[in-house]
N, C-alpha and C. Protein backbone atom coordinates (compact mmCIF):
# COMPACT_ATOMS: atom_id res chain seq x y z
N UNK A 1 121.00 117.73 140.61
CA UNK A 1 119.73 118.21 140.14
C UNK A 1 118.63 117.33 140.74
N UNK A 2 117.61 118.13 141.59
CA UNK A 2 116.49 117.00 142.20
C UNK A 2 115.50 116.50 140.92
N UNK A 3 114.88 115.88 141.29
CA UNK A 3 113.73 114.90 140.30
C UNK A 3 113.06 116.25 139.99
N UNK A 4 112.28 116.70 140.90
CA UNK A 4 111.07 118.04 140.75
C UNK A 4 111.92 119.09 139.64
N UNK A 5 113.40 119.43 140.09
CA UNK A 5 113.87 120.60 138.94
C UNK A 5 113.85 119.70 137.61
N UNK A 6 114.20 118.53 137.91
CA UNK A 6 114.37 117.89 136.35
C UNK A 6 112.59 117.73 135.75
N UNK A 7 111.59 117.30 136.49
CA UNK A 7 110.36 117.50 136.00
C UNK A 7 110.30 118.49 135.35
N UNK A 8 110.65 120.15 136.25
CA UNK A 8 110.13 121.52 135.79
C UNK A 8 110.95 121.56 134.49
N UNK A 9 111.92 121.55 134.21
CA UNK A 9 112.55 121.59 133.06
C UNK A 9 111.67 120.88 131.92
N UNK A 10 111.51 119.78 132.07
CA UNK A 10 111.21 118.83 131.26
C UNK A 10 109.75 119.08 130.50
N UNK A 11 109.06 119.84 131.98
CA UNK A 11 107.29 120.39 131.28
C UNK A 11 108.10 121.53 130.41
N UNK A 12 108.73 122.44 130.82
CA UNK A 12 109.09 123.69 129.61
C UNK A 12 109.47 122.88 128.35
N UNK A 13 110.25 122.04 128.80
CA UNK A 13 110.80 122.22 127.24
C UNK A 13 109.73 121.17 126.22
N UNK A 14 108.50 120.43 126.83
CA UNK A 14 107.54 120.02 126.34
C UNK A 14 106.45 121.14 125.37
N UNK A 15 106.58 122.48 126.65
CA UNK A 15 105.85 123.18 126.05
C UNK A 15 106.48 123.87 125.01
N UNK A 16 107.64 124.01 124.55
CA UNK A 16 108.34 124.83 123.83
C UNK A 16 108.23 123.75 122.69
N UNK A 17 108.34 122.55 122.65
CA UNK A 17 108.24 122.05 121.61
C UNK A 17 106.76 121.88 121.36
N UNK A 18 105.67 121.85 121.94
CA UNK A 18 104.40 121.88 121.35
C UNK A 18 104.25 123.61 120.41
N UNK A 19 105.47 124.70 121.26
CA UNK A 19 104.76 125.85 120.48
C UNK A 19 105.77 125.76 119.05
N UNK A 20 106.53 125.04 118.99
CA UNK A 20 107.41 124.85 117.98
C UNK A 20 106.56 124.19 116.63
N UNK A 21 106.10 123.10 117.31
CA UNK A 21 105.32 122.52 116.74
C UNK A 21 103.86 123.69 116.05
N UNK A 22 103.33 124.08 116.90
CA UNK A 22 102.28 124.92 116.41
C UNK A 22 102.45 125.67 115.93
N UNK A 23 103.90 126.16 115.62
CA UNK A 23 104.11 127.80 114.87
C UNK A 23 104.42 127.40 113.31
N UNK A 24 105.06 126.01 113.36
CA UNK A 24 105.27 125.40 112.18
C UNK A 24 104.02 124.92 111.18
N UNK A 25 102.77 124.17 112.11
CA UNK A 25 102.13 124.22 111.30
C UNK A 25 101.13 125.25 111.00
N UNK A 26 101.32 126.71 111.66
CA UNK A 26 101.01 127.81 111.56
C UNK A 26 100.69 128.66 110.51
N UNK A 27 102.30 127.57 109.55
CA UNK A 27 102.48 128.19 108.25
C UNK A 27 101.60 128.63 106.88
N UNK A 28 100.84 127.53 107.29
CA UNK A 28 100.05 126.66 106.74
C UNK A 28 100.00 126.37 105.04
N UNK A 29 101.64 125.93 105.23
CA UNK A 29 101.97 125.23 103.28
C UNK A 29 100.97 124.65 102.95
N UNK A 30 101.55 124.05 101.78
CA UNK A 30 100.47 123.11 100.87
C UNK A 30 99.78 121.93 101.40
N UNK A 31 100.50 121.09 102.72
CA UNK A 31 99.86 120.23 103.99
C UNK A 31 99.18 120.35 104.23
N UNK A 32 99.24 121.85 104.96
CA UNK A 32 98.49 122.48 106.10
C UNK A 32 97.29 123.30 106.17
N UNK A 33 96.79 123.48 104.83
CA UNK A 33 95.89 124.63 103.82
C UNK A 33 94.52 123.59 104.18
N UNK A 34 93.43 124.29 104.43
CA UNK A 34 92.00 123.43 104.91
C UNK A 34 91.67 123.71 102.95
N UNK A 35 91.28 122.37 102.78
CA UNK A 35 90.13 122.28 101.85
C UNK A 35 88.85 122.50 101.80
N UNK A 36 88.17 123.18 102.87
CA UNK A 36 87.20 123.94 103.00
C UNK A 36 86.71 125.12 102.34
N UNK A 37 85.73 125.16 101.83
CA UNK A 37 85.43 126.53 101.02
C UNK A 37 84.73 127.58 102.15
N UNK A 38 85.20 128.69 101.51
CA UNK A 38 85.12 130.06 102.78
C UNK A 38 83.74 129.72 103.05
N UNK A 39 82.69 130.34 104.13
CA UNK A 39 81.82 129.75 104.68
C UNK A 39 81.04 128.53 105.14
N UNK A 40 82.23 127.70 104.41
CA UNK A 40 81.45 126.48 104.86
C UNK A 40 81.44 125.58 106.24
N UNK A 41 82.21 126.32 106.86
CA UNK A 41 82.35 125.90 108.28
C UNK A 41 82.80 126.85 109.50
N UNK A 42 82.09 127.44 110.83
CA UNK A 42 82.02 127.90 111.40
C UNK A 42 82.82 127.88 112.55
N UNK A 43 83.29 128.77 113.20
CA UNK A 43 84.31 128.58 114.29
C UNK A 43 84.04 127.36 114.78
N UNK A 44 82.67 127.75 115.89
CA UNK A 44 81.73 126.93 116.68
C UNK A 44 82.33 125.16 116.13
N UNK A 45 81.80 124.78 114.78
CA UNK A 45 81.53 123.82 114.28
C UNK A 45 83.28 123.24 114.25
N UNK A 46 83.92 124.03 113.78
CA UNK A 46 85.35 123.49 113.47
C UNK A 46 85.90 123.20 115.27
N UNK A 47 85.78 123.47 115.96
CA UNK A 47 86.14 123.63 117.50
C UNK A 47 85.49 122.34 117.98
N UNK A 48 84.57 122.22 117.58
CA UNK A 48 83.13 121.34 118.01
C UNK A 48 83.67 119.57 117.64
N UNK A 49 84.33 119.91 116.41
CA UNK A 49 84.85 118.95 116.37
C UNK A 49 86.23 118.11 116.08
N UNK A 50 87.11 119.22 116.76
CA UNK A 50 88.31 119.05 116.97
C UNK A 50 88.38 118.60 118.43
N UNK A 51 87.63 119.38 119.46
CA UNK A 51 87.46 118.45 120.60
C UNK A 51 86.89 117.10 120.92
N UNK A 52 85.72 117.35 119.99
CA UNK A 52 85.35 115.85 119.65
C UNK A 52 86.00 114.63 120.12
N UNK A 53 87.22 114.56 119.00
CA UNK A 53 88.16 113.77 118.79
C UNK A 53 89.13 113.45 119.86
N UNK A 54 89.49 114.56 120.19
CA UNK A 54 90.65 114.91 121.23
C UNK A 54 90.10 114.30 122.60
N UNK A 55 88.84 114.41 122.74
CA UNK A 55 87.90 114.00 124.25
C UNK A 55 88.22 112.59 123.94
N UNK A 56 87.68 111.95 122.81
CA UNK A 56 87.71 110.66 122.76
C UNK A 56 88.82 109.85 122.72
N UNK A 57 90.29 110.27 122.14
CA UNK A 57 91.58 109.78 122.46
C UNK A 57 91.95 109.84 123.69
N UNK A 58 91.38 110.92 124.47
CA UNK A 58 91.96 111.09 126.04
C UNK A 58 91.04 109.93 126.98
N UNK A 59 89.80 109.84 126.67
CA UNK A 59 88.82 108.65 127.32
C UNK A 59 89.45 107.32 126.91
N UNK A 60 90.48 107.19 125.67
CA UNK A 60 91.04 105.68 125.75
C UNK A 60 92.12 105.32 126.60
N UNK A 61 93.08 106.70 127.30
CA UNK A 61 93.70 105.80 128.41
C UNK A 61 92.89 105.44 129.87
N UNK A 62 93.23 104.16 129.89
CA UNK A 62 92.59 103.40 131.20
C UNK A 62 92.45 104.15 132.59
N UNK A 63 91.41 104.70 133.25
CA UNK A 63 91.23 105.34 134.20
C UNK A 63 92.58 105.16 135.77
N UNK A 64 92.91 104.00 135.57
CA UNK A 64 93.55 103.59 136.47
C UNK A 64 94.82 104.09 136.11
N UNK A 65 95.68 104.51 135.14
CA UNK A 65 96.83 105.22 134.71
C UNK A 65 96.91 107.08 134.58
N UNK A 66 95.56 107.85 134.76
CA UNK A 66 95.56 108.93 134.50
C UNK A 66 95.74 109.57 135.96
N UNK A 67 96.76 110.39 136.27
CA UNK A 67 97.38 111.14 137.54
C UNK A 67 96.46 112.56 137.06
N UNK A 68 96.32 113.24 136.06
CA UNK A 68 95.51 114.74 135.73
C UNK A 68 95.30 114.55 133.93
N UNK A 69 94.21 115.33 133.93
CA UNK A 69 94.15 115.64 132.94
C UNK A 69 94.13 117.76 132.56
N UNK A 70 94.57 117.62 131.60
CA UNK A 70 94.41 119.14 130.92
C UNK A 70 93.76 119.08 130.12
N UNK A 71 93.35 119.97 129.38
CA UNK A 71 92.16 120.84 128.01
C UNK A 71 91.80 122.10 127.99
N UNK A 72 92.60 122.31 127.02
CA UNK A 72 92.44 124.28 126.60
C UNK A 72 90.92 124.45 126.66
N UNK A 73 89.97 124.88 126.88
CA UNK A 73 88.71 125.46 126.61
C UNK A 73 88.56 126.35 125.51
N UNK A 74 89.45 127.16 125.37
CA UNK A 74 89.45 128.43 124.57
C UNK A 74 91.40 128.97 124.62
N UNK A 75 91.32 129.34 123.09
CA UNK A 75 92.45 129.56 122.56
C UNK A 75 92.14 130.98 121.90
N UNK A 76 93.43 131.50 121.33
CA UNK A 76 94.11 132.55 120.47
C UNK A 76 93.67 131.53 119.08
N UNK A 77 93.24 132.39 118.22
CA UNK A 77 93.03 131.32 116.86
C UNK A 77 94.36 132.29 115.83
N UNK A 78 94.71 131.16 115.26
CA UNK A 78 95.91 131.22 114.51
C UNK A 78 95.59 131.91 113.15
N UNK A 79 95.99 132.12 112.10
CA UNK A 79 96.24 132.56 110.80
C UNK A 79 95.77 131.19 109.84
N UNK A 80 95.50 131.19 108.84
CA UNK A 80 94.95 130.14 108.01
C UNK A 80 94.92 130.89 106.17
N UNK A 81 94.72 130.04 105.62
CA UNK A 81 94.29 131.14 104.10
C UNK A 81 93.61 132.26 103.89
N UNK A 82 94.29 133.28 103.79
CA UNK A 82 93.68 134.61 103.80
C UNK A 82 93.12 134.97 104.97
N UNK A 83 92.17 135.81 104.37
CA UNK A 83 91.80 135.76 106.36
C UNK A 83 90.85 134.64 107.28
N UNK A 84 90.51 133.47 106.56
CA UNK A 84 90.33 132.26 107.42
C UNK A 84 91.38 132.40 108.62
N UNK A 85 90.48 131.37 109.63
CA UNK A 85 91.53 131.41 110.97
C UNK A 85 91.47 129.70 111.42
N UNK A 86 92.03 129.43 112.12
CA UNK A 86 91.79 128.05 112.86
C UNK A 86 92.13 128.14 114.65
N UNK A 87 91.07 127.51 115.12
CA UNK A 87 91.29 127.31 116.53
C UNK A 87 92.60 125.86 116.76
N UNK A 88 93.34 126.26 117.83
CA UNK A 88 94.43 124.99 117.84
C UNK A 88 93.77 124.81 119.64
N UNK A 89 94.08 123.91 119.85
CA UNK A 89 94.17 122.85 121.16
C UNK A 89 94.86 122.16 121.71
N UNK A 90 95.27 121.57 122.96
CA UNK A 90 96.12 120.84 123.20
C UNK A 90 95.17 120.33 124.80
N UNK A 91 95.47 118.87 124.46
CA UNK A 91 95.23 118.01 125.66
C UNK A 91 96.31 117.13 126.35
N UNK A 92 96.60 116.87 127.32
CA UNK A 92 97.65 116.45 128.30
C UNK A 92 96.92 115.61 129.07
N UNK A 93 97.48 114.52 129.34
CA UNK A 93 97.49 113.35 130.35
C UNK A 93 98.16 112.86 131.23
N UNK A 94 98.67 113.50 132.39
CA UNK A 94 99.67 112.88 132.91
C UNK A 94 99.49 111.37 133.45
N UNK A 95 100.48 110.60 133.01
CA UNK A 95 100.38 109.27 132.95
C UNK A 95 100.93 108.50 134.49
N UNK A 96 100.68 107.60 135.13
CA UNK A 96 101.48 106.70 135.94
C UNK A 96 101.78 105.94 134.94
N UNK A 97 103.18 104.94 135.17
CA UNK A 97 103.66 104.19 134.51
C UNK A 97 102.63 103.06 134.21
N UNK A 98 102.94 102.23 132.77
CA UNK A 98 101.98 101.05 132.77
C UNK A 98 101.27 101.14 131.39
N UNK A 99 101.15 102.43 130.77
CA UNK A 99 100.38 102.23 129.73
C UNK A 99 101.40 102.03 128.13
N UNK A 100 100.83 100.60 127.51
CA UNK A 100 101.68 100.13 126.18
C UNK A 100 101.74 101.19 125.60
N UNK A 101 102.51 102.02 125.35
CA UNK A 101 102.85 102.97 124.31
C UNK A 101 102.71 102.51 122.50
N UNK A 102 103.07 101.52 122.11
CA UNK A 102 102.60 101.11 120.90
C UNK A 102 101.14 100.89 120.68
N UNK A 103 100.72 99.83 121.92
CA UNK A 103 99.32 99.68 121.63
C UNK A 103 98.65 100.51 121.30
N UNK A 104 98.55 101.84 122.38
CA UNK A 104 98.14 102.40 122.19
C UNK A 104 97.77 103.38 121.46
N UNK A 105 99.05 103.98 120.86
CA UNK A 105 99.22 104.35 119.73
C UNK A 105 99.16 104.47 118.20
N UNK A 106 98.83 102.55 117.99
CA UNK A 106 98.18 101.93 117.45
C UNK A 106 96.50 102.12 117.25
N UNK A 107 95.98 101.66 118.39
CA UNK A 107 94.50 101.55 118.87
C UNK A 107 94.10 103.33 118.16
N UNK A 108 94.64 104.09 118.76
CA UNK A 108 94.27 105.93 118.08
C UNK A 108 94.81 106.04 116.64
N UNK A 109 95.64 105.32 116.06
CA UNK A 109 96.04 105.77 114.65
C UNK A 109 94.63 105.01 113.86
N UNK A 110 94.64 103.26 114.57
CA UNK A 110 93.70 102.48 113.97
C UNK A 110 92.09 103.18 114.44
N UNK A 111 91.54 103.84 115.02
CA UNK A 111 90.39 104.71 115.17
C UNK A 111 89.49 104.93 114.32
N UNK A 112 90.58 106.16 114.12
CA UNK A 112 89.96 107.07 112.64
C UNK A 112 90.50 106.34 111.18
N UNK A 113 90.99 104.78 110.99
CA UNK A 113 91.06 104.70 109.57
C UNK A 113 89.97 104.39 109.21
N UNK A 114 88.12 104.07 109.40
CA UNK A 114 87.32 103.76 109.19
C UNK A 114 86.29 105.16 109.02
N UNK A 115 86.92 105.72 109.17
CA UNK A 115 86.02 106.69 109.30
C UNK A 115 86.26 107.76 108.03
N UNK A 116 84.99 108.24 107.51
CA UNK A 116 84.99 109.12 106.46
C UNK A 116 85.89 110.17 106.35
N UNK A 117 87.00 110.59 105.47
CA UNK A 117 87.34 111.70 105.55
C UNK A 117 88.68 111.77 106.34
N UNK A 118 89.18 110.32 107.05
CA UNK A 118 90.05 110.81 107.79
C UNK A 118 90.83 109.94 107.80
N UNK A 119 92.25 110.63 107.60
CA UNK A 119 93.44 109.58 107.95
C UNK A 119 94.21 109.70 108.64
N UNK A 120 95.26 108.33 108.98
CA UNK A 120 95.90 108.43 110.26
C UNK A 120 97.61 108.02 109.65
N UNK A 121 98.77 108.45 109.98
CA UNK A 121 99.85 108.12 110.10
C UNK A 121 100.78 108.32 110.77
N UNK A 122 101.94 107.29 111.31
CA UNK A 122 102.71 107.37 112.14
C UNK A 122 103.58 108.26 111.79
N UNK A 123 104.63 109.10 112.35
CA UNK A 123 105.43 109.86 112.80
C UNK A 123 106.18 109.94 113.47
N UNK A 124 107.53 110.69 113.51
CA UNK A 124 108.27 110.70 114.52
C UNK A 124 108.43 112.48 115.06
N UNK A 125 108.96 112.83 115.99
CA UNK A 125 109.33 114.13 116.51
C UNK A 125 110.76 113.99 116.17
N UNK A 126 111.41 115.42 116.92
CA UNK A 126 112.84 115.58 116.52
C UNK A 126 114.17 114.49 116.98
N UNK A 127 113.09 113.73 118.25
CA UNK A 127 114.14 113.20 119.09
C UNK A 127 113.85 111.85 118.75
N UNK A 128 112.50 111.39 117.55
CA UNK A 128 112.51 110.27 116.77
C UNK A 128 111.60 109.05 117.73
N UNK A 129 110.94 109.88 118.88
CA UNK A 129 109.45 109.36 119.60
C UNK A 129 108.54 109.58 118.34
N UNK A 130 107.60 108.30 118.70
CA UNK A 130 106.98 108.17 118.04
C UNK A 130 105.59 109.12 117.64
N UNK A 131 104.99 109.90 117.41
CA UNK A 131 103.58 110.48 117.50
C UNK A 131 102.84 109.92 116.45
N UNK A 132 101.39 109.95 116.32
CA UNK A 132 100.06 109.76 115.01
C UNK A 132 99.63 110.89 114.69
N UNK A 133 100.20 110.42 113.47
CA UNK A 133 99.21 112.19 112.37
C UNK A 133 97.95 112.39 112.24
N UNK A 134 96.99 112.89 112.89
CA UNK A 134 95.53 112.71 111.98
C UNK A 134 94.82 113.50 111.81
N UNK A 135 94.76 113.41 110.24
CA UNK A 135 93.94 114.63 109.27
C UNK A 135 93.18 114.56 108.97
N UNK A 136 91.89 115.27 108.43
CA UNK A 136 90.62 115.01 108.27
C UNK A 136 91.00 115.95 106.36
N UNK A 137 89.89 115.59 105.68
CA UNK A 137 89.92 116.35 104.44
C UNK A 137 89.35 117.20 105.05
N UNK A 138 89.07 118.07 105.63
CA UNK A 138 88.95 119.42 105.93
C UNK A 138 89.44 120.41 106.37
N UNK A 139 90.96 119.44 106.71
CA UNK A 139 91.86 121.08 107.89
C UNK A 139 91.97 120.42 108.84
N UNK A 140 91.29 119.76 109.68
CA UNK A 140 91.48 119.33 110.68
C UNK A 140 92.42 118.41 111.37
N UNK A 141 93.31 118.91 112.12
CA UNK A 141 94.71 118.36 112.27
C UNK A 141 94.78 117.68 114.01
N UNK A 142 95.25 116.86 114.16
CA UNK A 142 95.53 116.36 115.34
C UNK A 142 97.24 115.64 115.43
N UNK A 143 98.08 115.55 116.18
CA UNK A 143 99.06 114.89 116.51
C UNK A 143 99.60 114.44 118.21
N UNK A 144 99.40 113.19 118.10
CA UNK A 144 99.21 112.33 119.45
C UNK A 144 100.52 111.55 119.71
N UNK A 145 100.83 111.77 120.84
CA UNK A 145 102.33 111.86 121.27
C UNK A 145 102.35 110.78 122.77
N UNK A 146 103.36 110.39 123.20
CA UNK A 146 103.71 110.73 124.31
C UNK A 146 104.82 110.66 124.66
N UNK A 147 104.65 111.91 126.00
CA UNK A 147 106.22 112.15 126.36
C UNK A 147 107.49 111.85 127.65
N UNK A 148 108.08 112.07 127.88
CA UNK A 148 108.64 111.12 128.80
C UNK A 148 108.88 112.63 130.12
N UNK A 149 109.08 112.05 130.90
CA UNK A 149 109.63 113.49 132.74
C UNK A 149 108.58 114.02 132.43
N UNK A 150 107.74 114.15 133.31
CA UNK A 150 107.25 112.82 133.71
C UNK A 150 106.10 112.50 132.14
N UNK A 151 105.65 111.14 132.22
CA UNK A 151 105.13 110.49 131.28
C UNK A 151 103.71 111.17 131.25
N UNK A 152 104.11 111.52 129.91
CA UNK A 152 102.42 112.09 129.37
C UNK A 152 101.88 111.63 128.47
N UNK A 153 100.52 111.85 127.82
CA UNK A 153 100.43 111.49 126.86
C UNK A 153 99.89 113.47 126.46
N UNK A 154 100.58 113.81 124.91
CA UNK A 154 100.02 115.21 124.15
C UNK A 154 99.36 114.94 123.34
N UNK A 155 98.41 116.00 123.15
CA UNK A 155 97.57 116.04 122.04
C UNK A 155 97.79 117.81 121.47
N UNK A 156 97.98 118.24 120.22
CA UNK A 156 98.22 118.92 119.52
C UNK A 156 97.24 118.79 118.48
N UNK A 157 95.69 119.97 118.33
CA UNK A 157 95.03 119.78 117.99
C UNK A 157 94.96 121.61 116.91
N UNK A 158 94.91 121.53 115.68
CA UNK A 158 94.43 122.58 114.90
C UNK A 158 93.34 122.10 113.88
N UNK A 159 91.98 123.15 114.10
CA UNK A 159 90.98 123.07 113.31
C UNK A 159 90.91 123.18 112.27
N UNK A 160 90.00 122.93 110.95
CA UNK A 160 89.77 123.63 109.93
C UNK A 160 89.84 124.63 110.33
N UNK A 161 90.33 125.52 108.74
CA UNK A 161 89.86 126.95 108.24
C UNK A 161 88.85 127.54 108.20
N UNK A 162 87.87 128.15 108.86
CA UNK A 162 86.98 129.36 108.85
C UNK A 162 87.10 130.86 108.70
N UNK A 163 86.47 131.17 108.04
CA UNK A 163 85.63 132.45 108.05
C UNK A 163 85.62 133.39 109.63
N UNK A 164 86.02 134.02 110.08
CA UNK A 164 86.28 135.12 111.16
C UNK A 164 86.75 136.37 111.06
N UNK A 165 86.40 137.05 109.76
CA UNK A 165 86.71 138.42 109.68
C UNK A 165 87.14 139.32 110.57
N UNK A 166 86.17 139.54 111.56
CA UNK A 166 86.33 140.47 112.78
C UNK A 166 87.32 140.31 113.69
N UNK A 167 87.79 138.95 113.80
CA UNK A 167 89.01 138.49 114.82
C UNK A 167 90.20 139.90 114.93
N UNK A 168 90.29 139.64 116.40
CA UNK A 168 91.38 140.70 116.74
C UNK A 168 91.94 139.84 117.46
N UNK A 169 93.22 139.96 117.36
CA UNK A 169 94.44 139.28 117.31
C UNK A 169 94.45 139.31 119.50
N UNK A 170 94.63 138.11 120.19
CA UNK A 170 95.27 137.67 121.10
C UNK A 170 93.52 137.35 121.46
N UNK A 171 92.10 137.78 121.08
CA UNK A 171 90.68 137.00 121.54
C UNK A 171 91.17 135.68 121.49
N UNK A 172 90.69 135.15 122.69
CA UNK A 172 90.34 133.48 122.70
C UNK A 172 88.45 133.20 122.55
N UNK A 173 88.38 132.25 121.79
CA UNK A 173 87.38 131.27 121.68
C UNK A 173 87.36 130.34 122.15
């Protein structure tokens, strides 16, 4: 098996576990439910600042380690309480070797513990890599990863709950 087939493999089955990941918290149990009251927050606004965040974890790896970056612009928005919806996201970093994986990991969990509204905790995935949980009291979900063939760093990003009545199913925002 060459390196490149073992790469291509390795991005699928990354992406299969990010949609694994997203269908799960799709569900949206008692976790996953935005504490937001219906109108109180707008696609626009919930998007606005789910990237926010996501821009600013991706600006902390060191310029000198980033081979590409990715960022959804616009997504399919998911299901949420009733007919609330949430926009999800995902950012990718492909890494050169070199960057502390704890530190860093650290440095983004330690971020947002100062900050209003939002907390951070460690995690593991199925294969018991490490990722950071971070939730906002509003819905707002992030989980920060990285993965190995080749070395990335993921970001797995779902918004608060909004208000979107009209949504027809496969529109991106």
């Amino acid at each position: 098996m060459t390196d490149k087939y073992r790469a291509s493999i390795a991005a699928w089955l990354r992406a299969l576990a990010a949609l694994s990941l997203a269908v799960g918290l799709a569900s949206c149990g008692p976790t996953g439910e935005s504490k937001q009251m219906p109108g109180e927050i707008t696609l626009e606004e919930a998007k606005s600042k789910l990237l926010t965040l996501q821009h600013k974890i991706i600006e902390m790896v060191p310029a000198d380690l980033v081979i590409s970056v990715f960022e959804n612009e616009t997504s399919s928005l998911m299901p949420c309480t009733g007919d609330q919806k949430k926009w999800n996201g995902t950012g990718q970093v492909e890494l050169r070797p070199g960057l502390d994986r704890t530190t860093f990991l650290d440095d983004v969990r330690d971020m947002v513990l100062n900050e209003p509204g939002w907390t951070a905790n460690d995690g593991a995935d199925g294969d018991g890599a490490r990722h950071v949980d971070i939730r906002h009291d509003d819905g707002t979900h992030l989980v920060v990863g990285i993965w190995d063939g080749p070395e990335s760093l993921q970001i797995d990003s779902f918004s608060a709950c909004f208000d979107l009545p009209e949504y027809q199913y496969g529109t991106e925002y």
